[in-house]
Protein backbone atom coordinates (compact mmCIF):
# COMPACT_ATOMS: atom_id res chain seq x y z
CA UNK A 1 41.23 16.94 -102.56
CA UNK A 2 41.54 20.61 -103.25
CA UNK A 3 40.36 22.44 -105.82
CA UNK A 4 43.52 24.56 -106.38
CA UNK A 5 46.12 20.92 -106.64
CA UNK A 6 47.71 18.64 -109.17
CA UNK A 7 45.59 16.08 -108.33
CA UNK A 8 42.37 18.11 -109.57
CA UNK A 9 43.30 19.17 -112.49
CA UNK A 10 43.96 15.08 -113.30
CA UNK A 11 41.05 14.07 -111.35
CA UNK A 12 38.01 16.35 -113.09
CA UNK A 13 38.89 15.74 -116.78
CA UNK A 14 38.99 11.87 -116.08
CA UNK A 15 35.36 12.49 -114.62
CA UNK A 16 34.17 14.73 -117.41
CA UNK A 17 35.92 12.34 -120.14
CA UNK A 18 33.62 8.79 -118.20
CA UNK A 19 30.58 10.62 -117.64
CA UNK A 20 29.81 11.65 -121.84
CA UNK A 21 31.64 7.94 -122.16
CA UNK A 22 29.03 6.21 -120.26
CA UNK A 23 25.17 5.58 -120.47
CA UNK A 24 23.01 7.87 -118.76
CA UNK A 25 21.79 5.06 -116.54
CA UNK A 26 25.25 4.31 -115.45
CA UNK A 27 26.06 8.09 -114.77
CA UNK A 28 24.94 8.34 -111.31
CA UNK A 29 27.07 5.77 -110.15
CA UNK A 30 30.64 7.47 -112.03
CA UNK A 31 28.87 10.83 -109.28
CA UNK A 32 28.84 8.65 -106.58
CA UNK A 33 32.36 7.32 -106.85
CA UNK A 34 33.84 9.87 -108.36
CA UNK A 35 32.53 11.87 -105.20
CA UNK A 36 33.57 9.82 -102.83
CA UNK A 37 37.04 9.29 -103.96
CA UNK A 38 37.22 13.00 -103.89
CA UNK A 39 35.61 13.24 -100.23
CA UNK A 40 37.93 10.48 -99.03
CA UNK A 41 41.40 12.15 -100.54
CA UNK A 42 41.12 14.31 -97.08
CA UNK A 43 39.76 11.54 -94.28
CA UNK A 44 39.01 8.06 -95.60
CA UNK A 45 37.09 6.85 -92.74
CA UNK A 46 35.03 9.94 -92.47
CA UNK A 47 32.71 8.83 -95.32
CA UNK A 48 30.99 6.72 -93.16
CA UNK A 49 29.60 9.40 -91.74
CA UNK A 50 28.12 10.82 -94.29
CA UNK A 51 26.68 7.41 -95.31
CA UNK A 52 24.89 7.35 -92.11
CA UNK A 53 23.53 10.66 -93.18
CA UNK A 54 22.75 9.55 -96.21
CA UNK A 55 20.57 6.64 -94.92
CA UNK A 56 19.04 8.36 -91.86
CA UNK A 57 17.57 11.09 -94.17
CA UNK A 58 17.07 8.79 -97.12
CA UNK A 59 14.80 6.02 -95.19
CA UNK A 60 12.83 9.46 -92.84
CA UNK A 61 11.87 10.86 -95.81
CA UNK A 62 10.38 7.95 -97.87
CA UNK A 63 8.61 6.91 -94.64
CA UNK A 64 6.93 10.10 -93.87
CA UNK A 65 5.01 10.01 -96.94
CA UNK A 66 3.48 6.64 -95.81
CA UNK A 67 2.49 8.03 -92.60
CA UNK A 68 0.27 10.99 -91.11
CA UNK A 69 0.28 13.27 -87.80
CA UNK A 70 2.90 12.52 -84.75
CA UNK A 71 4.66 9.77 -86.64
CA UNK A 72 5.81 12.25 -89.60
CA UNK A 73 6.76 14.56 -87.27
CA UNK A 74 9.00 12.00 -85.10
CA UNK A 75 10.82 10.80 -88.47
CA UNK A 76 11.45 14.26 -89.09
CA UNK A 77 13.15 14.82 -85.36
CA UNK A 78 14.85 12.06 -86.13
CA UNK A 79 16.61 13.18 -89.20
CA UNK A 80 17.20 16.87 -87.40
CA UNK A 81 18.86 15.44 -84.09
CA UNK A 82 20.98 12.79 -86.17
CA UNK A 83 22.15 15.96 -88.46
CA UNK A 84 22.32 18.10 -85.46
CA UNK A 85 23.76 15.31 -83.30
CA UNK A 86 26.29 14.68 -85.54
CA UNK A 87 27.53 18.05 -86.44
CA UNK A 88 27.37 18.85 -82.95
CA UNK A 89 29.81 16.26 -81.86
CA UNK A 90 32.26 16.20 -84.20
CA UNK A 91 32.29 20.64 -84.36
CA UNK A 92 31.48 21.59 -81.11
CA UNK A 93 32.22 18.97 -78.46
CA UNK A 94 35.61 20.63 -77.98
CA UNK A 95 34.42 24.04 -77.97
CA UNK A 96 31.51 23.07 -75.60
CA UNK A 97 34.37 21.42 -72.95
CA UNK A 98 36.28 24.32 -72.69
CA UNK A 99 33.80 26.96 -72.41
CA UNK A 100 32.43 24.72 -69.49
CA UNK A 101 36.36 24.73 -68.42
CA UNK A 102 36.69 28.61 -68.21
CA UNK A 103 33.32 28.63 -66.82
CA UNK A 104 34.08 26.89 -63.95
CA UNK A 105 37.27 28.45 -63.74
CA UNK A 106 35.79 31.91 -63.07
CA UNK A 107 34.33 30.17 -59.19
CA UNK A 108 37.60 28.68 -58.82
CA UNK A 109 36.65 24.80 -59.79
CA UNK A 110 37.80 22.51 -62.06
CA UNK A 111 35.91 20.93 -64.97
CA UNK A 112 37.65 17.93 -66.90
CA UNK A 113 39.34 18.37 -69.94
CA UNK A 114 38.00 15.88 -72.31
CA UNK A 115 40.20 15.16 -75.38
CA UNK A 116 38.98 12.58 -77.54
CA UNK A 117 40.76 13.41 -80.68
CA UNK A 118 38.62 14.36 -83.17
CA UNK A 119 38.73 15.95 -86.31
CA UNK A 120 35.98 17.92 -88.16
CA UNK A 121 34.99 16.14 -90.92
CA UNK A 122 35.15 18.45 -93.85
CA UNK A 123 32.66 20.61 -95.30
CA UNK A 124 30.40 18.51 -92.41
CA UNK A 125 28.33 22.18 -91.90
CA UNK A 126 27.13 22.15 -95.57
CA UNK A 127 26.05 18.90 -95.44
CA UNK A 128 24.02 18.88 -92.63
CA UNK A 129 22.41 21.62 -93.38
CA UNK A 130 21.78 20.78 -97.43
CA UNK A 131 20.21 17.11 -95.86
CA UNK A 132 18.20 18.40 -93.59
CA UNK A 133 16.67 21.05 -96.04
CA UNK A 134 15.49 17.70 -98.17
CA UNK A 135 13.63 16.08 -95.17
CA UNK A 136 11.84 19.49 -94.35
CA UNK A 137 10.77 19.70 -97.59
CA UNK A 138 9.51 16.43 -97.49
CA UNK A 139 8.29 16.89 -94.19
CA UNK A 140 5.79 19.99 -95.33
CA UNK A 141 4.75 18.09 -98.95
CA UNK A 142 6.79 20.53 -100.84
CA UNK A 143 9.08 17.86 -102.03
CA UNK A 144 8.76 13.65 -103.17
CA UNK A 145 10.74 11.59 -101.30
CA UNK A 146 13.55 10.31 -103.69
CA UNK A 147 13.05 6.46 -104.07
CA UNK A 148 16.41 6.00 -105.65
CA UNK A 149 19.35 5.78 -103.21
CA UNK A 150 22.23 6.37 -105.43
CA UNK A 151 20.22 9.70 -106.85
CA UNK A 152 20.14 10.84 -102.77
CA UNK A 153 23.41 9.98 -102.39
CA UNK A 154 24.57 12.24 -104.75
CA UNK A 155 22.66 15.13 -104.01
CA UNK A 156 24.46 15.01 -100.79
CA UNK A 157 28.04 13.84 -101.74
CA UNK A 158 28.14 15.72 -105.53
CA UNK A 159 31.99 16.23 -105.02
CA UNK A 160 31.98 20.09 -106.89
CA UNK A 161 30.03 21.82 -104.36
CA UNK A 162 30.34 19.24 -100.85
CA UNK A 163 33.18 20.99 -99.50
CA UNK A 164 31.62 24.53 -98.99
CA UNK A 165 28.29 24.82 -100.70
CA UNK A 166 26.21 26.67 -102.27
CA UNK A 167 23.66 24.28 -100.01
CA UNK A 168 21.32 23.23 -102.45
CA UNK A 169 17.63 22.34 -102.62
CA UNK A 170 16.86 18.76 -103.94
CA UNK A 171 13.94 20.21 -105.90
CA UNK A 172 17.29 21.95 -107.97
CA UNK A 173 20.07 19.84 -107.89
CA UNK A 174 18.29 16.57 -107.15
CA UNK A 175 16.79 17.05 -110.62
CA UNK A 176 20.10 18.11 -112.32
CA UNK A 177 21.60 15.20 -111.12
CA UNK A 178 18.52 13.00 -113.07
CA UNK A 179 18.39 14.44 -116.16
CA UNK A 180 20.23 13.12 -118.88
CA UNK A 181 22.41 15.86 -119.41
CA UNK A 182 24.32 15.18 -123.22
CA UNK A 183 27.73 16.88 -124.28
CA UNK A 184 27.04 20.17 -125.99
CA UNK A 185 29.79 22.67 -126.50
CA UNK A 186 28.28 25.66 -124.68
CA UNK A 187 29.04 23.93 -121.41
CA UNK A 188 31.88 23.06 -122.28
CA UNK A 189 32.72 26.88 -122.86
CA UNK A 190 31.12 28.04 -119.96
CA UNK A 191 32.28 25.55 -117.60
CA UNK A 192 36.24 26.55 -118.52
CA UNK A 193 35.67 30.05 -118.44
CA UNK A 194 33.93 29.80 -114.80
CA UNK A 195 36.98 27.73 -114.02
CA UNK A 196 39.35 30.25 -115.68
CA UNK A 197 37.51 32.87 -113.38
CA UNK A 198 37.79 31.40 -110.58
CA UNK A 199 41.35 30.60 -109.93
CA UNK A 200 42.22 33.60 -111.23
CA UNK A 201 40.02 35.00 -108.21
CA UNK A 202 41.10 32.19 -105.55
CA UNK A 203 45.06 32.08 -106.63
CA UNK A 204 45.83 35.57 -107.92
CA UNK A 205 43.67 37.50 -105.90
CA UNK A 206 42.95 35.92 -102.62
CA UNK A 207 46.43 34.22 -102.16
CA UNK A 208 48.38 37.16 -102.64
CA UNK A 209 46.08 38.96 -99.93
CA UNK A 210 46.64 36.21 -97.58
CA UNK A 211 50.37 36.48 -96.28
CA UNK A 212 49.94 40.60 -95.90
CA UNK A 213 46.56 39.29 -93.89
CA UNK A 214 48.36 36.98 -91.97
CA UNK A 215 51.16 39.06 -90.92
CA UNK A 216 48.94 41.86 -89.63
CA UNK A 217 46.98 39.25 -87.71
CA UNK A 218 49.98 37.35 -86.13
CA UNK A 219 51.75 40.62 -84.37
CA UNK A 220 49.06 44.07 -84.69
CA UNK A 221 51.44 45.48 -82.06
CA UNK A 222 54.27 45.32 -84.86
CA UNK A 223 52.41 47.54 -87.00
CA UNK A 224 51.13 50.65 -87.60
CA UNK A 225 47.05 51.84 -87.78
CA UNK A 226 47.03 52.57 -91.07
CA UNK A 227 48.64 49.28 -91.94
CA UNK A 228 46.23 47.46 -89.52
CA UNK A 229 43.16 49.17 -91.39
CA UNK A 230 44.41 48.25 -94.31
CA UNK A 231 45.27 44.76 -93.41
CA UNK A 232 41.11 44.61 -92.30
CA UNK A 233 40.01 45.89 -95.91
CA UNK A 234 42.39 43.58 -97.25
CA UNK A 235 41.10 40.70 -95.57
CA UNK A 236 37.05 41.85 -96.34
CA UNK A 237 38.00 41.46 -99.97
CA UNK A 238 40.48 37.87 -99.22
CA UNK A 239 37.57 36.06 -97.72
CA UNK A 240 35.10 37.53 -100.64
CA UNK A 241 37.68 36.16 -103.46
CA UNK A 242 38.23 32.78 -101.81
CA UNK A 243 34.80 32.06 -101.01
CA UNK A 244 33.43 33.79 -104.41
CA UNK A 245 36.49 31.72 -105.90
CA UNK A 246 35.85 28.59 -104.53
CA UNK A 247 31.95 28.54 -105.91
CA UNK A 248 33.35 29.53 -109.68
CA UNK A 249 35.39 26.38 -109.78
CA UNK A 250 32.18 24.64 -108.28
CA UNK A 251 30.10 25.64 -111.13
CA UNK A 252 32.17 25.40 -113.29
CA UNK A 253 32.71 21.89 -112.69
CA UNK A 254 29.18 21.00 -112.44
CA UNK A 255 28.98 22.50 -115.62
CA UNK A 256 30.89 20.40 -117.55
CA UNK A 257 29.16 18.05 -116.53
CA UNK A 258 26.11 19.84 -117.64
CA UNK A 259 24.76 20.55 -114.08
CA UNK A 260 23.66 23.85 -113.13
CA UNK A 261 24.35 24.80 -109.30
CA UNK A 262 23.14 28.25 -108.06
CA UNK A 263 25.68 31.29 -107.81
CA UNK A 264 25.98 32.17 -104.27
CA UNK A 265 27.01 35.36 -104.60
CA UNK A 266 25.80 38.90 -105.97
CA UNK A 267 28.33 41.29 -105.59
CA UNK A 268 27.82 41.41 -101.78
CA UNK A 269 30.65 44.50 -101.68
CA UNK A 270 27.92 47.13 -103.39
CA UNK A 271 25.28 46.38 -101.43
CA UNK A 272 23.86 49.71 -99.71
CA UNK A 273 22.53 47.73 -96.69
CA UNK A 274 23.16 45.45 -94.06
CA UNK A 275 19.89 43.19 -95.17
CA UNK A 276 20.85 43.85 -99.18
CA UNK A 277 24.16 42.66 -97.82
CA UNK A 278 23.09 39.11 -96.71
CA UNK A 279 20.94 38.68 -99.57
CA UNK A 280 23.84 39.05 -102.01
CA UNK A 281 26.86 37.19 -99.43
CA UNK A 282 26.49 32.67 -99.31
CA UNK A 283 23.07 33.25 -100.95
CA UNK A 284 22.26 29.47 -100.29
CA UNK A 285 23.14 29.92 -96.51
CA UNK A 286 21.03 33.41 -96.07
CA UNK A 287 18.21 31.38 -97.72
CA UNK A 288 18.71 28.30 -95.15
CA UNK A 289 18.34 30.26 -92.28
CA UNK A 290 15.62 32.16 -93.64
CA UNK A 291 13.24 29.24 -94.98
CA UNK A 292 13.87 26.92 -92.30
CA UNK A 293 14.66 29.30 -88.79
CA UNK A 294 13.64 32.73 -89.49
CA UNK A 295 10.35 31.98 -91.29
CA UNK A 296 9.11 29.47 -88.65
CA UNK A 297 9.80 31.46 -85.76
CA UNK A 298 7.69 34.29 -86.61
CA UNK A 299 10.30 36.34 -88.50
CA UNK A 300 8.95 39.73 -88.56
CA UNK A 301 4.99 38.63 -87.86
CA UNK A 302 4.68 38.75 -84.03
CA UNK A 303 5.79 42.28 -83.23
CA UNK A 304 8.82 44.56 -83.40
CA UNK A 305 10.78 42.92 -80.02
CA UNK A 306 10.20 39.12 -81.57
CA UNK A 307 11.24 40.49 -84.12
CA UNK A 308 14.10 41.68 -82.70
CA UNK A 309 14.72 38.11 -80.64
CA UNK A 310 14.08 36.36 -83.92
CA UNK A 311 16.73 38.48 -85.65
CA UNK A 312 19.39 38.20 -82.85
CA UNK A 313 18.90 34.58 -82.44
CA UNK A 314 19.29 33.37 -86.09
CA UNK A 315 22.56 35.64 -86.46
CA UNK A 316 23.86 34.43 -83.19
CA UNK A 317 22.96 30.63 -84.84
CA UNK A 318 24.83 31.62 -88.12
CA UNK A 319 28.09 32.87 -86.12
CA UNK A 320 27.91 29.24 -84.55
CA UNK A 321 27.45 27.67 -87.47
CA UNK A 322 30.44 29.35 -89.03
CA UNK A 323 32.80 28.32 -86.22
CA UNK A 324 33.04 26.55 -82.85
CA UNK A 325 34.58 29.49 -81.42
CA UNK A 326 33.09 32.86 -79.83
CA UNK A 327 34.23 35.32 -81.93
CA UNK A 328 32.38 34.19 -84.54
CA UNK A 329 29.32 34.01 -82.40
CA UNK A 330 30.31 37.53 -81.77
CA UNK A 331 30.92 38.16 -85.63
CA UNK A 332 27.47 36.79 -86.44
CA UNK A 333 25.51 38.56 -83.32
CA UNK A 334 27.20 42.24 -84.97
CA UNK A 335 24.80 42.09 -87.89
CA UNK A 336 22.57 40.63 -86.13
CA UNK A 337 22.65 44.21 -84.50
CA UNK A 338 23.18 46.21 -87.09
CA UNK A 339 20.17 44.60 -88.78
CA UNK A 340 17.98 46.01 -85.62
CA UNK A 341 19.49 49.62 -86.01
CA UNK A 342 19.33 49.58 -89.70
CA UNK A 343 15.74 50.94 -90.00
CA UNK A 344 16.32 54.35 -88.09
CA UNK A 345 19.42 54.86 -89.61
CA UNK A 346 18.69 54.25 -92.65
CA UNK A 347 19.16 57.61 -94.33
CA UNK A 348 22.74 57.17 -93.13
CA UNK A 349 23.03 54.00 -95.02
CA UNK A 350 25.27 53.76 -97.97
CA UNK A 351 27.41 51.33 -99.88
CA UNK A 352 30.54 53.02 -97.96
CA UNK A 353 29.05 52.62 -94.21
CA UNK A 354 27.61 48.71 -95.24
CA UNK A 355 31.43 48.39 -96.35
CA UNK A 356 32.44 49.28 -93.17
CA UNK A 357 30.31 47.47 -91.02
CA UNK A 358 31.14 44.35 -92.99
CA UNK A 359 35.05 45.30 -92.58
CA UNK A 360 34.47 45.64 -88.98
CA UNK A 361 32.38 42.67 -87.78
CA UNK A 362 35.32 40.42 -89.91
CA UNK A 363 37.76 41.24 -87.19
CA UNK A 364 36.01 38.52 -85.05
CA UNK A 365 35.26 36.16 -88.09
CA UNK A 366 39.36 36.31 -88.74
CA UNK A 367 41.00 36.38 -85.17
CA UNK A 368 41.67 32.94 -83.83
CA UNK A 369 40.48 34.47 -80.47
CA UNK A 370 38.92 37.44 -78.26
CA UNK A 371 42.48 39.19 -77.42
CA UNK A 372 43.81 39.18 -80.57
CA UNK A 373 40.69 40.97 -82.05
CA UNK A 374 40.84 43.36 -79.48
CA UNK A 375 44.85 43.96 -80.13
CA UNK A 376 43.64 44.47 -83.77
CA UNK A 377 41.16 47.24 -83.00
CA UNK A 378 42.99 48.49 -80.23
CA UNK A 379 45.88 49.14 -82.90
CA UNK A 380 43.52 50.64 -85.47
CA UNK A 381 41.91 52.99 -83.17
CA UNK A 382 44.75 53.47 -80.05
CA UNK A 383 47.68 53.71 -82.35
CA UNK A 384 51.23 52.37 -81.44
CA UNK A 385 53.57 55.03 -82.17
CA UNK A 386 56.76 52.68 -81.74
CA UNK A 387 55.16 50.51 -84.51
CA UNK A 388 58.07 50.64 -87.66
CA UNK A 389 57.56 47.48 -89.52
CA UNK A 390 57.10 47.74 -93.31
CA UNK A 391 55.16 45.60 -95.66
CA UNK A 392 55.15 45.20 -99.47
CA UNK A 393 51.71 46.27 -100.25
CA UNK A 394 51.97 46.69 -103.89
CA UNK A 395 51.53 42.91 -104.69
CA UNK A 396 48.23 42.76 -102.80
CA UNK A 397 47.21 46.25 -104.38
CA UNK A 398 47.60 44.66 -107.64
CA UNK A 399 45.65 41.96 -106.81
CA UNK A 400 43.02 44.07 -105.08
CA UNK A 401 42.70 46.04 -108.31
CA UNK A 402 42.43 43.03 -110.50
CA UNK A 403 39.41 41.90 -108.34
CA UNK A 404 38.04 44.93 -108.88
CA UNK A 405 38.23 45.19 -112.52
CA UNK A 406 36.72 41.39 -112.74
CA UNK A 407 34.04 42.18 -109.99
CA UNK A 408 32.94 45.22 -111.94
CA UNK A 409 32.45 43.48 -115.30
CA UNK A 410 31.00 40.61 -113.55
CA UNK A 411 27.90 42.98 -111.92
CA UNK A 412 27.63 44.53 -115.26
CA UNK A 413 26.66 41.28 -116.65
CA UNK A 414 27.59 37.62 -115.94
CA UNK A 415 31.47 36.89 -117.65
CA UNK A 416 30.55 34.40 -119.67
CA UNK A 417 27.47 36.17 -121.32
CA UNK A 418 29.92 39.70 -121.34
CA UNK A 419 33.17 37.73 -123.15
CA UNK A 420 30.25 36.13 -125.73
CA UNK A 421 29.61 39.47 -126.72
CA UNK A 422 33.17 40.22 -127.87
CA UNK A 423 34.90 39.26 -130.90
CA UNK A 424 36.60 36.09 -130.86
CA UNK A 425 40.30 37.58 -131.21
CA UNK A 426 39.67 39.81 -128.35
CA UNK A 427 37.98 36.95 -125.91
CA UNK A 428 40.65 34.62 -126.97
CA UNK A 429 42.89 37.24 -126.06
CA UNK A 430 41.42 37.62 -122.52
CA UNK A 431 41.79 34.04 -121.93
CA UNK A 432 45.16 34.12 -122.80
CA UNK A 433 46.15 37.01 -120.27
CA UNK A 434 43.66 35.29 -117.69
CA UNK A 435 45.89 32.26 -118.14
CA UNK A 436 49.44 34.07 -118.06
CA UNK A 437 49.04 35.84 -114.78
CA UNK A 438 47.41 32.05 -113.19
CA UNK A 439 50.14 30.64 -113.98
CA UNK A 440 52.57 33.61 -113.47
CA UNK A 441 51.26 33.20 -109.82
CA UNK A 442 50.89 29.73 -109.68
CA UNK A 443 54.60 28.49 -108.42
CA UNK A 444 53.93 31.37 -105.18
CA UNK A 445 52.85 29.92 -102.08
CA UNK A 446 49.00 28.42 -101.90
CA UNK A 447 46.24 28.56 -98.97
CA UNK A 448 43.56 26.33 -98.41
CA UNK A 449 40.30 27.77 -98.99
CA UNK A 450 38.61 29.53 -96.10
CA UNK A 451 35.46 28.20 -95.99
CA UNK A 452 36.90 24.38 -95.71
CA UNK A 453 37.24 24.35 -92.32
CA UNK A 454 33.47 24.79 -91.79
């Protein structure tokens, strides 16, 4: 089920409506099927999967508190290759085959072609990753092993945020999810107006960045360089206002429910850094990588060329994670390197240059392969002179300038705490033109969101 359909906008007041209806000892089990009749609008079957998840990691973790040594440590491999295992089947089996298939091709052999029809489960990244955090935690005694299956379950499968994150920590959501959270209007408020927020962000912004996006990225040679650089700046600012979309509607979901879950963004786009820039971009996901990768490796400890590894490696992971495909192992080894040539060029480093960076290391994130990010750059950089085709740029300008308008109030102080500040005529009023251009731009065409497909 989308976020940005019909069926939503039915589905989440039903849930909101049950869940002040019923006990709070009958709550967690409206979550759980309210999740997984969300999770199963997209693949039915596919919840089994995350059931076996769900028990692997469930049964691991209360067992490693009964036990010492080796036999904690084997539970804990155990959760890690079934999470591992699993993602890795179902994301990279495919990529894996052919890359062995070109591989061989290169010596003039032949290497199967296995197709066994698979489809990535949705959102299967994020949950993998947001399980496995839990039996770490457990795993080092900075967590209790949750006794209660259902309240596991839906720490896992909590249907605003188990499509594309933020990736939680049970020792945050785990213990939203148990509280007994009663209906109080200031949730209420804030969990419309971080709705309100983000569709404006996802639909006006985002989707009417998409088709000039797409066009530039479906036939470079057809335009000219300035187009194609602006096409790249357009789609830096797309992905931001899907992705930064997407978590608003999360929250504020979860927050009408009374459920805080952590913003995953921090105005990545002023950052003056590379490093500033991936500790403001998918917060939870920097944090992951950081706490359970980075850290234990050595991170910056054992000298400056583990360092380096250390640093190379985890981006090169990220990439990966993003996408069974090399150019976003590409995309994620860039920062990777501009992270190691940060330092002695920092007094060169500005909010401009980080911009820049960012803008070009998304030409491998976006292209579906290796040539057509090179026909991007090479039309950005080489340009074609025969190039004549036109595009209307002033709808995505618009929408460009409305993010920026809503981005800049939002760094100046979170939207919901800024509109509280104003008099009620004048929020009120907001709301209304919020809602008039949504809808205004509601019948145009829709995209899924980005980040889905991880």
């Amino acid at each position: 089920m989308l976020f940005n359909s019909i069926e939503f906008l039915f589905f989440l007041p039903v849930v909101v409506v049950l869940y002040y209806l019923l006990p709070q000892r009958f709550r967690w089990l409206l979550i759980f099927a309210s999740s997984c009749y969300f999770y199963m609008a997209f693949i039915p079957k596919y919840i089994l999967v995350l059931f076996a998840i769900i028990l692997i990691d469930y049964s691991a973790a209360i067992w490693m508190e009964k036990l010492q040594g080796k036999q904690r440590k084997r539970l804990l491999l155990l959760s890690l290759i079934t999470n591992i295992g699993i993602l890795a089947f179902f994301k990279y089996f495919g990529f894996a085959n052919q890359t062995l298939i070109d591989f061989f091709a290169l010596f003039g052999r032949e290497f199967k072609q296995y197709d066994l029809g698979i489809i990535l489960p949705i959102g299967l990244s994020f949950h993998t990753f947001q399980s496995m955090s839990y039996t770490i935690e457990v795993y080092r005694g900075q967590q209790k092993a949750e006794k209660h299956l259902g309240y596991f379950a839906n720490y896992v499968l909590f249907f605003p945020q188990m499509v594309a994150g933020p990736i939680e920590r049970y020792a945050t959501l785990g213990e939203e999810l148990r509280k007994a959270q009663p209906l109080q209007y200031a949730n209420i408020s804030a969990g419309f107006r971080l709705l309100l927020l983000g569709f404006v962000i996802k639909m006006v912004v985002a989707d009417q960045l998409a088709p000039f996006v797409n066009e530039i990225y479906a036939a470079p040679d057809h335009f000219s360089a300035w187009q194609i650089a602006l096409g790249l700046v357009f789609f830096s600012f797309q992905i931001y206002a899907d992705f930064f979309g997407y978590s608003l509607i999360a929250q504020g979901s979860a927050r009408l429910l009374g459920i805080h879950i952590m913003d995953n963004f921090k105005t990545p786009y002023f950052a003056t850094s590379i490093g500033e820039f991936w500790r403001r971009w998918h917060v939870s996901l920097s944090t992951w990588f950081r706490d359970y990768l980075y850290i234990p490796l050595g991170g910056n400890r054992m000298g400056k060329w583990r360092w380096a590894f250390n640093t190379i490696l985890v981006f090169g992971i990220s990439g990966l994670w993003h996408g069974a495909n090399w150019t976003f192992i590409i995309w994620g080894l860039l920062h990777g390197f501009f992270l190691l040539i940060e330092k002695p060029l920092k007094p060169f480093a500005n909010m401009l240059s980080t911009f820049l960076l960012v803008t070009f290391a998304w030409v491998f994130f976006r292209a579906p392969d290796f040539a057509n990010a090179q026909a991007i750059l090479k039309g950005v950089f080489i340009p074609n002179a025969k190039a004549s085709n036109w595009l209307d740029i002033w709808t995505p300008l618009s929408a460009l300038g409305l993010l920026v308008l809503l981005e800049f109030s939002y760094r100046k102080q979170r939207f919901d705490g800024l509109l509280n500040q104003f008099p009620g005529w004048l929020r009120w009023g907001i709301y209304l033109v919020l809602l008039f251009i949504l809808l205004a731009f509601s019948g145009t065409q829709k995209f899924t969101f980005i980040y889905f497909q991880f």
